[in-house]
Protein backbone atom coordinates (compact mmCIF):
# COMPACT_ATOMS: atom_id res chain seq x y z
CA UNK A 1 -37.02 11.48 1.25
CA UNK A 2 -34.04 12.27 3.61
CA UNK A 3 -30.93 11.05 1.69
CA UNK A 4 -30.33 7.27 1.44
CA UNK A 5 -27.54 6.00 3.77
CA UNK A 6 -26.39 2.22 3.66
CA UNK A 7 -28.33 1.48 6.62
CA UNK A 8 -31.64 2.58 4.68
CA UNK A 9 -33.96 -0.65 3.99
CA UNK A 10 -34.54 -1.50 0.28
CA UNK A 11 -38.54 -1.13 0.82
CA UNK A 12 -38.37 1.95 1.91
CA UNK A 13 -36.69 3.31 -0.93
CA UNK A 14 -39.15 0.98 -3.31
CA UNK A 15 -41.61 3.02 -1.61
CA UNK A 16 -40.07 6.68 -2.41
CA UNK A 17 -38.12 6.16 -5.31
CA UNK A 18 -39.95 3.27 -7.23
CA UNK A 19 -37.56 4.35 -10.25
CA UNK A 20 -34.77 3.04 -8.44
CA UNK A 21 -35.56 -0.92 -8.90
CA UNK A 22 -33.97 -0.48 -12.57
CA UNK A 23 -30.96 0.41 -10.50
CA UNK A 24 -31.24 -2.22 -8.23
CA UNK A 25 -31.80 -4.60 -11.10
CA UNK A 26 -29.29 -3.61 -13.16
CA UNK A 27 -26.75 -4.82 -10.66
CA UNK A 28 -28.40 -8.66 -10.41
CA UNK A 29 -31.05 -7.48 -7.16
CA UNK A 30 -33.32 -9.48 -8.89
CA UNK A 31 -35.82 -10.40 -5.61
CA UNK A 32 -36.67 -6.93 -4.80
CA UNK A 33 -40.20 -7.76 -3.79
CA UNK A 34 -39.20 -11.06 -1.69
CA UNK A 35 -40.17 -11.02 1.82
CA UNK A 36 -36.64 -11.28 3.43
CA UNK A 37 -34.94 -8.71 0.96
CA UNK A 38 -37.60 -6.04 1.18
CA UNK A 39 -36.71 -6.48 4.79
CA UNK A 40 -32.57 -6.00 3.98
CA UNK A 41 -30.65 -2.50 4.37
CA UNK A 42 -28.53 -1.25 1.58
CA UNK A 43 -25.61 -2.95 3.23
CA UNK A 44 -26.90 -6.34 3.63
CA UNK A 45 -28.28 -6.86 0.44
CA UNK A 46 -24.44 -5.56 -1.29
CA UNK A 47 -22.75 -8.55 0.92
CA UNK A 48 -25.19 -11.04 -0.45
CA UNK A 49 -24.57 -9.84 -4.12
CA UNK A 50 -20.85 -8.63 -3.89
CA UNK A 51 -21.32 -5.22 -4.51
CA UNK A 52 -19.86 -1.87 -3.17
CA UNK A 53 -22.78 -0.24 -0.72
CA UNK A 54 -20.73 3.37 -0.70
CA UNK A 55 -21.25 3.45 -4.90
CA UNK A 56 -24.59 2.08 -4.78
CA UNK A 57 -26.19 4.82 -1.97
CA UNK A 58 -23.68 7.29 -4.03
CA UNK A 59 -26.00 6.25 -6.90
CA UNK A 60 -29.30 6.17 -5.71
CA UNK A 61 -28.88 9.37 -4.03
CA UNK A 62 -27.79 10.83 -7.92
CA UNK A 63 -31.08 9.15 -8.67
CA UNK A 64 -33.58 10.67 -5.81
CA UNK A 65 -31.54 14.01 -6.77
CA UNK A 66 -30.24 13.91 -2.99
């Protein structure tokens, strides 16, 4: 997977890096498999739940050894 920017959509890293929903989880992404959040960039979904998209890519990218 080419490394994980915050315009990447949340499916698509689902799809790559299925390890990564604990991540997501773990800071309260709780509706990972709803229809309008699968559907959300990195970006958009932070807004909704108040959290920094530069640390969470920063993470996920640690994760997907990127």
């Amino acid at each position: 997977m080419a490394k994980v920017t915050k315009d990447t959509i949340i499916a698509d890293i689902l799809q790559i890096a299925p390890q990564s929903a604990d991540l997501f989880l773990s800071i309260g992404m709780h509706c990972l498999h709803c229809p309008a959040s699968i559907g959300e960039s990195v970006e958009e979904a932070c807004a909704v739940h108040g959290v920094d998209p530069d640390e969470l890519v920063e993470k996920i990218n640690a994760l997907i050894g990127e």
